[in-house]
C-alpha atoms as a PDB file:
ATOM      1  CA  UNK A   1      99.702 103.060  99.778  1.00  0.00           C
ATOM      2  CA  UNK A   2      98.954 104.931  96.680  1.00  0.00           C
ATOM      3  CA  UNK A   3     100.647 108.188  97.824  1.00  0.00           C
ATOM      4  CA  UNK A   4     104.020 106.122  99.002  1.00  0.00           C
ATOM      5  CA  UNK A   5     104.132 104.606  95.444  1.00  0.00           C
ATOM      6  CA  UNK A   6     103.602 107.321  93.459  1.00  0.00           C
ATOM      7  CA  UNK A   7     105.638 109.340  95.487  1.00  0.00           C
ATOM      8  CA  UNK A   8     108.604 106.368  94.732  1.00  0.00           C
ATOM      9  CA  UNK A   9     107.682 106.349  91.121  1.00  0.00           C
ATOM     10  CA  UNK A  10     107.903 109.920  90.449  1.00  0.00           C
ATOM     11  CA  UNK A  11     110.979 110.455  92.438  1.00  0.00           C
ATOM     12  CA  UNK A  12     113.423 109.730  89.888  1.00  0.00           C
ATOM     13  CA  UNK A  13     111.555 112.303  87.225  1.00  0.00           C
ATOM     14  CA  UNK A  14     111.421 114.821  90.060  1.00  0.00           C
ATOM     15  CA  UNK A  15     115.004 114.590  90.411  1.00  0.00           C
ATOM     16  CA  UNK A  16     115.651 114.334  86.878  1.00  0.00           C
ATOM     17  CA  UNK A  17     113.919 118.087  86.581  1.00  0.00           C
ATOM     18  CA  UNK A  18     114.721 119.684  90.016  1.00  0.00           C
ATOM     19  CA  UNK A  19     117.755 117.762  91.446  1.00  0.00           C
ATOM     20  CA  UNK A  20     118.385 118.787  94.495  1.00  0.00           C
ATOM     21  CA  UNK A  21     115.593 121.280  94.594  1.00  0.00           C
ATOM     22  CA  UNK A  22     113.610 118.590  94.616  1.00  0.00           C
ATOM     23  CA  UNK A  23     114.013 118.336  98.612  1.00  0.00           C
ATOM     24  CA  UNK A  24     112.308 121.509  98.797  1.00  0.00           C
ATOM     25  CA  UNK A  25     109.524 120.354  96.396  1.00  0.00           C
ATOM     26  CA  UNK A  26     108.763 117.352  98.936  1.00  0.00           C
ATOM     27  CA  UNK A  27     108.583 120.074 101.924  1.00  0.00           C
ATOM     28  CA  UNK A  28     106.091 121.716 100.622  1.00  0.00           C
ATOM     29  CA  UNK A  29     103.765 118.777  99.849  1.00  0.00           C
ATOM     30  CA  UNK A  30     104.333 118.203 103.378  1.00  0.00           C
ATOM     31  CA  UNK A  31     102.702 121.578 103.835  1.00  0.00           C
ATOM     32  CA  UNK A  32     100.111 120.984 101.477  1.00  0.00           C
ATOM     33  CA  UNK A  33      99.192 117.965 103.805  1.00  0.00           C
ATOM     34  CA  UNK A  34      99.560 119.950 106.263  1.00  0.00           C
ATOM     35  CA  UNK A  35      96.769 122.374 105.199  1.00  0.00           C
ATOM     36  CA  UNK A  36      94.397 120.009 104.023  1.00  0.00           C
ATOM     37  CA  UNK A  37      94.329 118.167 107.053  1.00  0.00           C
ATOM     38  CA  UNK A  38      93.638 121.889 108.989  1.00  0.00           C
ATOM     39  CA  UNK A  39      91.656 123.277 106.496  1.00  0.00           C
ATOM     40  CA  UNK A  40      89.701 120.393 104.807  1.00  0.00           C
ATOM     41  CA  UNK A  41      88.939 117.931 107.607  1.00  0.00           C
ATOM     42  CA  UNK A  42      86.306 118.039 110.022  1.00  0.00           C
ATOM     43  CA  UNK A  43      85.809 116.867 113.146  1.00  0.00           C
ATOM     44  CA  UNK A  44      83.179 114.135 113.150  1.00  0.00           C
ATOM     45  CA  UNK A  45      79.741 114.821 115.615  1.00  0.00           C
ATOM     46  CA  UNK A  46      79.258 112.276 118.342  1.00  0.00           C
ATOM     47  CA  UNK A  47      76.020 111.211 117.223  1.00  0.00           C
ATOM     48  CA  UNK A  48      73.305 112.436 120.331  1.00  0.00           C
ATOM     49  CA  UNK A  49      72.697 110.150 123.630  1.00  0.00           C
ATOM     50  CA  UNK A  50      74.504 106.821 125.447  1.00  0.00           C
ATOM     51  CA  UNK A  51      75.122 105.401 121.878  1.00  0.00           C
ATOM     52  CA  UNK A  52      77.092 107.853 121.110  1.00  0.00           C
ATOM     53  CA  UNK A  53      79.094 108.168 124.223  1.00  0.00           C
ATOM     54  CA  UNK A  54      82.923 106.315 124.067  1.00  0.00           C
ATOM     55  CA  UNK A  55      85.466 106.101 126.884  1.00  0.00           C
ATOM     56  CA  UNK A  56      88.496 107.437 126.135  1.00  0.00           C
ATOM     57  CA  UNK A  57      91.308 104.905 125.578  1.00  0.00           C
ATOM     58  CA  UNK A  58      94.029 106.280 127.918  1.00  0.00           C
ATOM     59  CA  UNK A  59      98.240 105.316 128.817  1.00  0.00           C
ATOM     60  CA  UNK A  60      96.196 101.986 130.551  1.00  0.00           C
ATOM     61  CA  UNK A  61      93.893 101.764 128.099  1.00  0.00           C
ATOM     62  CA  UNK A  62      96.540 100.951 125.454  1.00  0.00           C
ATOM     63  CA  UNK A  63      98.513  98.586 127.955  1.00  0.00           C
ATOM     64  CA  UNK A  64      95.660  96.794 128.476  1.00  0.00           C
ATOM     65  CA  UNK A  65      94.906  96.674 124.707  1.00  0.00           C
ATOM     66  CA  UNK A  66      98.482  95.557 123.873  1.00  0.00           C
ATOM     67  CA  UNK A  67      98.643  92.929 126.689  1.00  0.00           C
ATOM     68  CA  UNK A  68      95.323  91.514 124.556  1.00  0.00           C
ATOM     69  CA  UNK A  69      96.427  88.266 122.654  1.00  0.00           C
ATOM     70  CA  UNK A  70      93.178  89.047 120.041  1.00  0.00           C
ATOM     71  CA  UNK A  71      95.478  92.310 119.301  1.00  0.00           C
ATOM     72  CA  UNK A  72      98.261  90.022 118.281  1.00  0.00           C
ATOM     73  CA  UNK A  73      96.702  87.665 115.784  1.00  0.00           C
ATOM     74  CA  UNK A  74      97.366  89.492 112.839  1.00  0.00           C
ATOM     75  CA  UNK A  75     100.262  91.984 114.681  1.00  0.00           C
ATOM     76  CA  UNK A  76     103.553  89.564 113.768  1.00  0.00           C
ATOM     77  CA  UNK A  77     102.075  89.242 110.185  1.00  0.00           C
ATOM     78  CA  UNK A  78     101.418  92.439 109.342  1.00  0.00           C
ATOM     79  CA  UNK A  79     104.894  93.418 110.429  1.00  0.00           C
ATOM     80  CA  UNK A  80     107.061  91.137 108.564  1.00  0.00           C
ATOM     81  CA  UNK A  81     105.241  91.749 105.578  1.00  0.00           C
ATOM     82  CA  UNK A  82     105.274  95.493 106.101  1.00  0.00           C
ATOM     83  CA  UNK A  83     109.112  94.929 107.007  1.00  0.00           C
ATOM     84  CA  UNK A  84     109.576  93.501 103.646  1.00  0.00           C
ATOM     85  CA  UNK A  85     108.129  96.530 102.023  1.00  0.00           C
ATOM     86  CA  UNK A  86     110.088  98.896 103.836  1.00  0.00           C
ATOM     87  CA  UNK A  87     113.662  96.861 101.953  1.00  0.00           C
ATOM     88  CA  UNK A  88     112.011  98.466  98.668  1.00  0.00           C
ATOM     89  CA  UNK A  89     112.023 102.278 100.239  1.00  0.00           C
ATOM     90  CA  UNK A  90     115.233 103.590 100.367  1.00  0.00           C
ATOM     91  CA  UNK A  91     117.545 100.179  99.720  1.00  0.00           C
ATOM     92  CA  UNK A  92     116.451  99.088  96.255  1.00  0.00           C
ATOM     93  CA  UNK A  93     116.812 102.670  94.757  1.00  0.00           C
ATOM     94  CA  UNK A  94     119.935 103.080  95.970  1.00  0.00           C
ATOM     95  CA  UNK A  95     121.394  99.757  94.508  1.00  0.00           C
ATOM     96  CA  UNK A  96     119.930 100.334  91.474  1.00  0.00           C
ATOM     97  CA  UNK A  97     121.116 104.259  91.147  1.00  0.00           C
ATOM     98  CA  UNK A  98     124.620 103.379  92.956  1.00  0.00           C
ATOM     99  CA  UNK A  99     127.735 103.652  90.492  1.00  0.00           C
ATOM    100  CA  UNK A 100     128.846 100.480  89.221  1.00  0.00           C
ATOM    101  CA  UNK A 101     131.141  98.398  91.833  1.00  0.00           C
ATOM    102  CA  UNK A 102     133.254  95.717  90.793  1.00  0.00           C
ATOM    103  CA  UNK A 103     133.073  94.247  94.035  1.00  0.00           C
ATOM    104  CA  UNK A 104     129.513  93.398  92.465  1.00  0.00           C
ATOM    105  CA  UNK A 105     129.839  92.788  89.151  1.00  0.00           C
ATOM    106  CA  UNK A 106     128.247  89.548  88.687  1.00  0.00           C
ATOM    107  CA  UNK A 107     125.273  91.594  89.882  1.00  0.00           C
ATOM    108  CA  UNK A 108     123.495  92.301  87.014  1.00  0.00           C
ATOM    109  CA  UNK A 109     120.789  94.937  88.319  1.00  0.00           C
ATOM    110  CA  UNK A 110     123.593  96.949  90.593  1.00  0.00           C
ATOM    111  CA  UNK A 111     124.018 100.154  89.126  1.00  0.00           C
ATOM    112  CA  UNK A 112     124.153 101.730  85.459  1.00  0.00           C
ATOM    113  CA  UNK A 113     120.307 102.701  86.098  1.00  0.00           C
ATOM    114  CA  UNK A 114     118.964 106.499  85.182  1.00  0.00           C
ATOM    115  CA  UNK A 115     116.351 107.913  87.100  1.00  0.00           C
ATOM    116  CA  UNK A 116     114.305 108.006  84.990  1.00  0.00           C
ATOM    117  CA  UNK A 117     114.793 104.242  84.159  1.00  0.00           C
ATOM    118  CA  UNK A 118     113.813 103.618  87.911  1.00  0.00           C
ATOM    119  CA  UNK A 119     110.896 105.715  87.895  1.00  0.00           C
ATOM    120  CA  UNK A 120     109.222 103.881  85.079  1.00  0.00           C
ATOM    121  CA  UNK A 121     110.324 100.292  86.287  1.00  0.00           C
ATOM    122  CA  UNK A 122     108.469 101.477  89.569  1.00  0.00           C
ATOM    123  CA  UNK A 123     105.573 102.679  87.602  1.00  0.00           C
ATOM    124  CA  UNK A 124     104.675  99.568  85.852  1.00  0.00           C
ATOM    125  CA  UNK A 125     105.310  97.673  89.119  1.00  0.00           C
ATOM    126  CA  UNK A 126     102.960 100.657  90.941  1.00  0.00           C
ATOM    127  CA  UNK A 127     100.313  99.735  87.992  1.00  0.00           C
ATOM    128  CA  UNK A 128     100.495  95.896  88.668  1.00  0.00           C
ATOM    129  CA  UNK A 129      99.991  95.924  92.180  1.00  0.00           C
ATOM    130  CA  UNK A 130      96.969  98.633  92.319  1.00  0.00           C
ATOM    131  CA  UNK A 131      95.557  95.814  89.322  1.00  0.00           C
ATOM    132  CA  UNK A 132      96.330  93.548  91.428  1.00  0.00           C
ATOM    133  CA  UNK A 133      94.401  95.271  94.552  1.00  0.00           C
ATOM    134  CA  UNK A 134      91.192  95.367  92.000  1.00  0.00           C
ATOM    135  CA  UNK A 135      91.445  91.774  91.208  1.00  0.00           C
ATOM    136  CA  UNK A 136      91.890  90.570  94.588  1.00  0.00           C
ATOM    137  CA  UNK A 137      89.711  92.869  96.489  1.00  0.00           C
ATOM    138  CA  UNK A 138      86.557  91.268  94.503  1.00  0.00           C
ATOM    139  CA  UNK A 139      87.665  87.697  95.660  1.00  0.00           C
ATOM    140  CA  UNK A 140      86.738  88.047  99.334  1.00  0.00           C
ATOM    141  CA  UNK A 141      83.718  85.976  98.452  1.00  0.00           C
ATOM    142  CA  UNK A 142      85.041  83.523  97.362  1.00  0.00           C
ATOM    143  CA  UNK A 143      88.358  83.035  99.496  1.00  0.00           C
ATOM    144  CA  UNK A 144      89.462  82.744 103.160  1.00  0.00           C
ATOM    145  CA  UNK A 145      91.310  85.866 103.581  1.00  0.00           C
ATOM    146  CA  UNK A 146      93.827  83.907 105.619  1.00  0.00           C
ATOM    147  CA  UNK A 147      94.305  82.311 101.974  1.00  0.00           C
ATOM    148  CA  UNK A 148      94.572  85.459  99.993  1.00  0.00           C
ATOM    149  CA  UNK A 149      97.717  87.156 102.383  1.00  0.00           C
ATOM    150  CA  UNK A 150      98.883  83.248 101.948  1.00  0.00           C
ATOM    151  CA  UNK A 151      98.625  83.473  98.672  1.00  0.00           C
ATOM    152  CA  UNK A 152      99.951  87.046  98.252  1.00  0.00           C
ATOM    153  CA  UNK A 153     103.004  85.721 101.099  1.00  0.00           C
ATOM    154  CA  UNK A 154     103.804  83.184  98.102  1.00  0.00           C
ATOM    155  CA  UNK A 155     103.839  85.354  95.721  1.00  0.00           C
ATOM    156  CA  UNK A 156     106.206  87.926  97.423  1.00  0.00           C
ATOM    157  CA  UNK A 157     108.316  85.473  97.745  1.00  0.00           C
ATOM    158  CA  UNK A 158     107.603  84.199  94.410  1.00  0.00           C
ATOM    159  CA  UNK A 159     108.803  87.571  92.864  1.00  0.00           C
ATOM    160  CA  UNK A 160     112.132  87.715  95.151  1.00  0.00           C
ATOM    161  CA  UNK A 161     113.582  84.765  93.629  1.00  0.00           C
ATOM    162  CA  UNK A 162     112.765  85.968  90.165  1.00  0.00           C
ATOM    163  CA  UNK A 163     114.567  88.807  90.712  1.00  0.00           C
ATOM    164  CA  UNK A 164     117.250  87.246  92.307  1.00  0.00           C
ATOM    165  CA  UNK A 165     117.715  85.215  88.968  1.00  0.00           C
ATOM    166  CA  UNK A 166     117.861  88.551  87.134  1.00  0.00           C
ATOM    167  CA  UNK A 167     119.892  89.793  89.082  1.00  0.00           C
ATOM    168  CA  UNK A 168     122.270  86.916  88.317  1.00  0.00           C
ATOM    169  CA  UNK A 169     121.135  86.861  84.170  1.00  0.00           C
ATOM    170  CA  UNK A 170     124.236  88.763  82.549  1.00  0.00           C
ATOM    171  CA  UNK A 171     125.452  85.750  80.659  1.00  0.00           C
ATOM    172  CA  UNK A 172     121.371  85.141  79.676  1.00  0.00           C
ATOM    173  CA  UNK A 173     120.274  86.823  75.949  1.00  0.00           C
ATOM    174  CA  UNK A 174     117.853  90.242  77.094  1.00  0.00           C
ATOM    175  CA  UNK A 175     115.221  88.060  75.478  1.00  0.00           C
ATOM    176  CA  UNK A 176     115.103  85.257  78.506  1.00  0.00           C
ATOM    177  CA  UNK A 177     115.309  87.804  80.567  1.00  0.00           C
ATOM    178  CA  UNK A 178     111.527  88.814  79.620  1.00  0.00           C
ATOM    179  CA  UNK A 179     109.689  85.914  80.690  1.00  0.00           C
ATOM    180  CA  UNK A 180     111.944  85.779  83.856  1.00  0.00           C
ATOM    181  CA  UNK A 181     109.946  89.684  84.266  1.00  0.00           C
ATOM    182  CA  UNK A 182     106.843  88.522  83.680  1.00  0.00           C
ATOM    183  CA  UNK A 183     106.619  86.258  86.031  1.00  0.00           C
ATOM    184  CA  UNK A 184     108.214  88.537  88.632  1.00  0.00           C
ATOM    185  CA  UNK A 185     105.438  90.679  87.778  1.00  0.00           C
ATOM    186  CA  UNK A 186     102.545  88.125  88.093  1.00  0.00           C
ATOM    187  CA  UNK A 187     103.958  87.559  91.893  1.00  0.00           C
ATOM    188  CA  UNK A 188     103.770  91.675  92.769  1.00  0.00           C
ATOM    189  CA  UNK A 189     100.314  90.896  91.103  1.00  0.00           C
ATOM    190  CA  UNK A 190      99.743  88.123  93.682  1.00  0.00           C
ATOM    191  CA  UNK A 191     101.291  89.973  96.406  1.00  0.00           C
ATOM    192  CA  UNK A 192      98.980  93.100  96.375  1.00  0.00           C
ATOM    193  CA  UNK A 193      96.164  90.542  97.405  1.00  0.00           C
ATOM    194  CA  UNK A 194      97.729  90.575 100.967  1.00  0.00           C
ATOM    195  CA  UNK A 195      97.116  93.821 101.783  1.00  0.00           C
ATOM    196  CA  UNK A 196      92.626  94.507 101.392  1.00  0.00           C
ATOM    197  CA  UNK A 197      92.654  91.017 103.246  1.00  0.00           C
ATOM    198  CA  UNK A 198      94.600  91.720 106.043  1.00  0.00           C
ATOM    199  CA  UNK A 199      92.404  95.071 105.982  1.00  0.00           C
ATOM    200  CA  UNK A 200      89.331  93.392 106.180  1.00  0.00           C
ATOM    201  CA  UNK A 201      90.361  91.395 108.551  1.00  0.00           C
ATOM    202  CA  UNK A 202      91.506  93.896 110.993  1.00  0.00           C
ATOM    203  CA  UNK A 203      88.384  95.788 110.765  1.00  0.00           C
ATOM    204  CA  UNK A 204      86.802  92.619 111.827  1.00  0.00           C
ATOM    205  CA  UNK A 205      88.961  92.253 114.600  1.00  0.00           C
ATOM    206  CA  UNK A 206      87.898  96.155 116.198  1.00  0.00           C
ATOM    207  CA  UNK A 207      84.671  94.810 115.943  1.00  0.00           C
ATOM    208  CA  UNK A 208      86.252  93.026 119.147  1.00  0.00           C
ATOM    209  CA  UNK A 209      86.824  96.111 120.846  1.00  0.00           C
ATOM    210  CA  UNK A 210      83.778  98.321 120.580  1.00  0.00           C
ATOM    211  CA  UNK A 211      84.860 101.316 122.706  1.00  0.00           C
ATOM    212  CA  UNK A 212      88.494 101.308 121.191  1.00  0.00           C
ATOM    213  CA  UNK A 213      88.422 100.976 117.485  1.00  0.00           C
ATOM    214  CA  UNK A 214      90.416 104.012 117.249  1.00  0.00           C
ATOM    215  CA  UNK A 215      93.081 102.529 119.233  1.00  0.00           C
ATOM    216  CA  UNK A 216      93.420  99.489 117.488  1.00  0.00           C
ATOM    217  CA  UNK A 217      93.589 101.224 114.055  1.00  0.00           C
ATOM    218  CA  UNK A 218      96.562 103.556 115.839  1.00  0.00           C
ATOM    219  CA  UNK A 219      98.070 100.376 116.958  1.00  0.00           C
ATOM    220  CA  UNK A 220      97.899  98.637 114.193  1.00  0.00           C
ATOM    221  CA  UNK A 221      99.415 101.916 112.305  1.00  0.00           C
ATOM    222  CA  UNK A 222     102.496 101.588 115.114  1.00  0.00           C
ATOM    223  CA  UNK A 223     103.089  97.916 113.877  1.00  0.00           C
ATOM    224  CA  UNK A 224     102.999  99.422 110.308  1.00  0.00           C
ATOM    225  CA  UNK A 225     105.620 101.838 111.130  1.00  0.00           C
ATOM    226  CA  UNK A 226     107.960  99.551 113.186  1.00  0.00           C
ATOM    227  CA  UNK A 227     107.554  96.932 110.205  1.00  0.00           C
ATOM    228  CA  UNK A 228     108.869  99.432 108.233  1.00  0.00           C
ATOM    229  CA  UNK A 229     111.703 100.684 109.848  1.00  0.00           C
ATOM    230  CA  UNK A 230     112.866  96.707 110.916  1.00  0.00           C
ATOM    231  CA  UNK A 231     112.901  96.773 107.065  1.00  0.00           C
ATOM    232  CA  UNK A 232     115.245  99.949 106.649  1.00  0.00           C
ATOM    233  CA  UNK A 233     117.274  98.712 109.149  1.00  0.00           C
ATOM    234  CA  UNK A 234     117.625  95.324 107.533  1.00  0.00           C
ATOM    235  CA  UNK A 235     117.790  96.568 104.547  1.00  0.00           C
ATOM    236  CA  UNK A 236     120.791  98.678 105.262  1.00  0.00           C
ATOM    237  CA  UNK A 237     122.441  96.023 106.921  1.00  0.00           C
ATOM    238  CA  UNK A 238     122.113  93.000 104.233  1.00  0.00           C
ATOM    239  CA  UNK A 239     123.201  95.375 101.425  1.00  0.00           C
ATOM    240  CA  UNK A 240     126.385  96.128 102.690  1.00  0.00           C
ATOM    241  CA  UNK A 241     127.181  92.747 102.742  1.00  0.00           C
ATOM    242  CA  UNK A 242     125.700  91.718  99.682  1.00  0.00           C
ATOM    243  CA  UNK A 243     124.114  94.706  97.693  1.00  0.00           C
ATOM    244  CA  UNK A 244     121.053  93.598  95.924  1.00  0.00           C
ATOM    245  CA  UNK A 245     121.146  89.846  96.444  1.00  0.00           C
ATOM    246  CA  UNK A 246     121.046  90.962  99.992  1.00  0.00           C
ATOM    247  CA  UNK A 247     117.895  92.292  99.902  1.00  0.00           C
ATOM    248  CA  UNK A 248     116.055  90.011  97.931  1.00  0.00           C
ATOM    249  CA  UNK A 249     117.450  87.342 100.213  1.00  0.00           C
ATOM    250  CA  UNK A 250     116.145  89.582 102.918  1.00  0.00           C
ATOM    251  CA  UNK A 251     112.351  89.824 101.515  1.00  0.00           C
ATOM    252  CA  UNK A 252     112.246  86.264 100.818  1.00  0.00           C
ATOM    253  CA  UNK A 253     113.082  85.535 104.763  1.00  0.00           C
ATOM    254  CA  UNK A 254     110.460  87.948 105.812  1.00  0.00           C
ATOM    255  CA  UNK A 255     107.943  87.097 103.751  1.00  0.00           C
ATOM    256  CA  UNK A 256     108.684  82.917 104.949  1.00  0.00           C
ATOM    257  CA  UNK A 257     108.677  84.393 108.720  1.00  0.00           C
ATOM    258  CA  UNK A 258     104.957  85.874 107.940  1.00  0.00           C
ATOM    259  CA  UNK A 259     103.857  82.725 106.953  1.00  0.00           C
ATOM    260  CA  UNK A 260     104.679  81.335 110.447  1.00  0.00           C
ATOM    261  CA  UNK A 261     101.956  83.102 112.870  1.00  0.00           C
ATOM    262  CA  UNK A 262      99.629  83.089 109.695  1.00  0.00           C
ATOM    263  CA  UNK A 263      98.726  79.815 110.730  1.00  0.00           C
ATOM    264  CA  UNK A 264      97.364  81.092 113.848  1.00  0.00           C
ATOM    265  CA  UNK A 265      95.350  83.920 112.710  1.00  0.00           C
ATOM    266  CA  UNK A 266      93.708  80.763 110.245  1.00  0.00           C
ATOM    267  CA  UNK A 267      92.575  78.973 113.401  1.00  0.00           C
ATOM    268  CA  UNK A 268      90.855  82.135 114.679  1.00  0.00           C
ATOM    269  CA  UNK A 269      89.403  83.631 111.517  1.00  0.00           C
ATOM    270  CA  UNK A 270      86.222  81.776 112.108  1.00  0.00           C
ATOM    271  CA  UNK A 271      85.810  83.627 115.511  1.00  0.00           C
ATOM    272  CA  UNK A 272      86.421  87.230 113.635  1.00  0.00           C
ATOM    273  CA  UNK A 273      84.137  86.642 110.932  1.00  0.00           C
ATOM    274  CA  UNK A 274      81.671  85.757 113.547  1.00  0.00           C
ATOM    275  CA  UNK A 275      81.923  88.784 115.309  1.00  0.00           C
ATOM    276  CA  UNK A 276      78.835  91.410 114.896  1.00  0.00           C
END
């Protein structure tokens, strides 16, 4: 999460500098990665007799795993609000960086933005939700964590209709427009809570699954990915109808479809947090 934020935040500064040699700056932090993961990472000892031993989780392995309902108590969540991320990825910038379009003009946010303007809108957003990660993270004590994605569900949703307002503010003084970003900001705030809870309780869940914790963490990293790309897709899709309102529209449907299997996962949180 940090890396795909900061790699959002500095891309408009990057571009600013390198433009188009900037491609070739991101290929070779893709070899950097590349290297550390060679160079720097080891492969873990299987600690020494039958405790240590783990059966492989082959092609029927996974089927079985995927044919589990357990595996698909938090799966539908996690998408949709992964989906709703991935709008923010490729879709956002491009509104925001396109050339004005007077097929859009009541569209206040469309356009007319520098890179470098983007980049440090991103970076105070990036800063928000990592404070928000801190806050919430220290709250599992205290709170269902069914309560805190709820919470951070609202809040997502909370933030796209503040921004749809902005986006919609032209005829507003740029002084109502600042409490309108405040509390746009206190819902990303919110929102970051979603993510340690659903965490936690996915490592409770492959507490379920012994032998295959591996598998359901690669799973559950497939469901991240697919989220993502439903959210490209989307994102694509609602923006050339309506730019910008499009995808705000877009994140506040996806983060109301989360809510919708959340109320499962509720009923059977008591049976993960009583797993060993």
């Amino acid at each position: 999460m940090a890396g795909l934020g900061g790699g959002i935040a500095a891309g408009g500064g990057v571009w600013t500098v390198l433009g188009q040699t900037a491609f070739y700056a991101n290929a070779v932090l893709y070899l950097a990665a590349l290297v550390v993961y060679r160079v720097g990472v080891s492969r873990p000892r299987p600690a020494a007799g039958p405790a240590g031993e783990a059966e492989p989780v082959g092609r029927f392995g996974y089927r079985g795993l995927v044919g589990d309902p357990r595996v698909w108590l938090l799966g539908p969540t996690w998408m949709a609000i992964n989906a709703a991320l991935g709008l923010y990825t490729s879709q956002t910038l491009f509104q925001l960086l396109r050339a004005p379009d007077p097929r859009v003009s009541d569209q206040l946010m469309v356009g007319g933005f520098s890179p470098l303007e983007v980049t440090l809108g991103f970076a105070v957003g990036i800063c928000v939700f990592f404070a928000g990660l801190a806050c919430w993270g220290r709250r599992f004590a205290h709170l269902r964590r069914t309560t805190i994605i709820a919470y951070g569900i609202a809040g997502g949703g909370s933030m796209a209709l503040v921004a749809l307002a902005l986006n919609h503010s032209g005829g507003l003084d740029a002084a109502y427009r600042v409490p309108l970003a405040l509390v746009g900001l206190v819902g990303l705030f919110v929102l970051a809570g979603a993510t340690p809870a659903a965490l936690g309780l996915l490592a409770d869940m492959s507490e379920a699954f012994p032998h295959d914790r591996g598998a359901i963490m690669g799973l559950y990293g497939v469901f991240l990915g697919l989220g993502q790309v439903i959210g490209l897709v989307l994102g694509g899709l609602v923006a050339e109808v309506a730019a910008l309102d499009g995808v705000l529209v877009a994140t506040f449907v996806l983060m109301a479809v989360a809510l919708v299997p959340l109320a499962r996962l509720r009923r059977a949180e008591p049976w993960l947090n009583a797993l060993p």
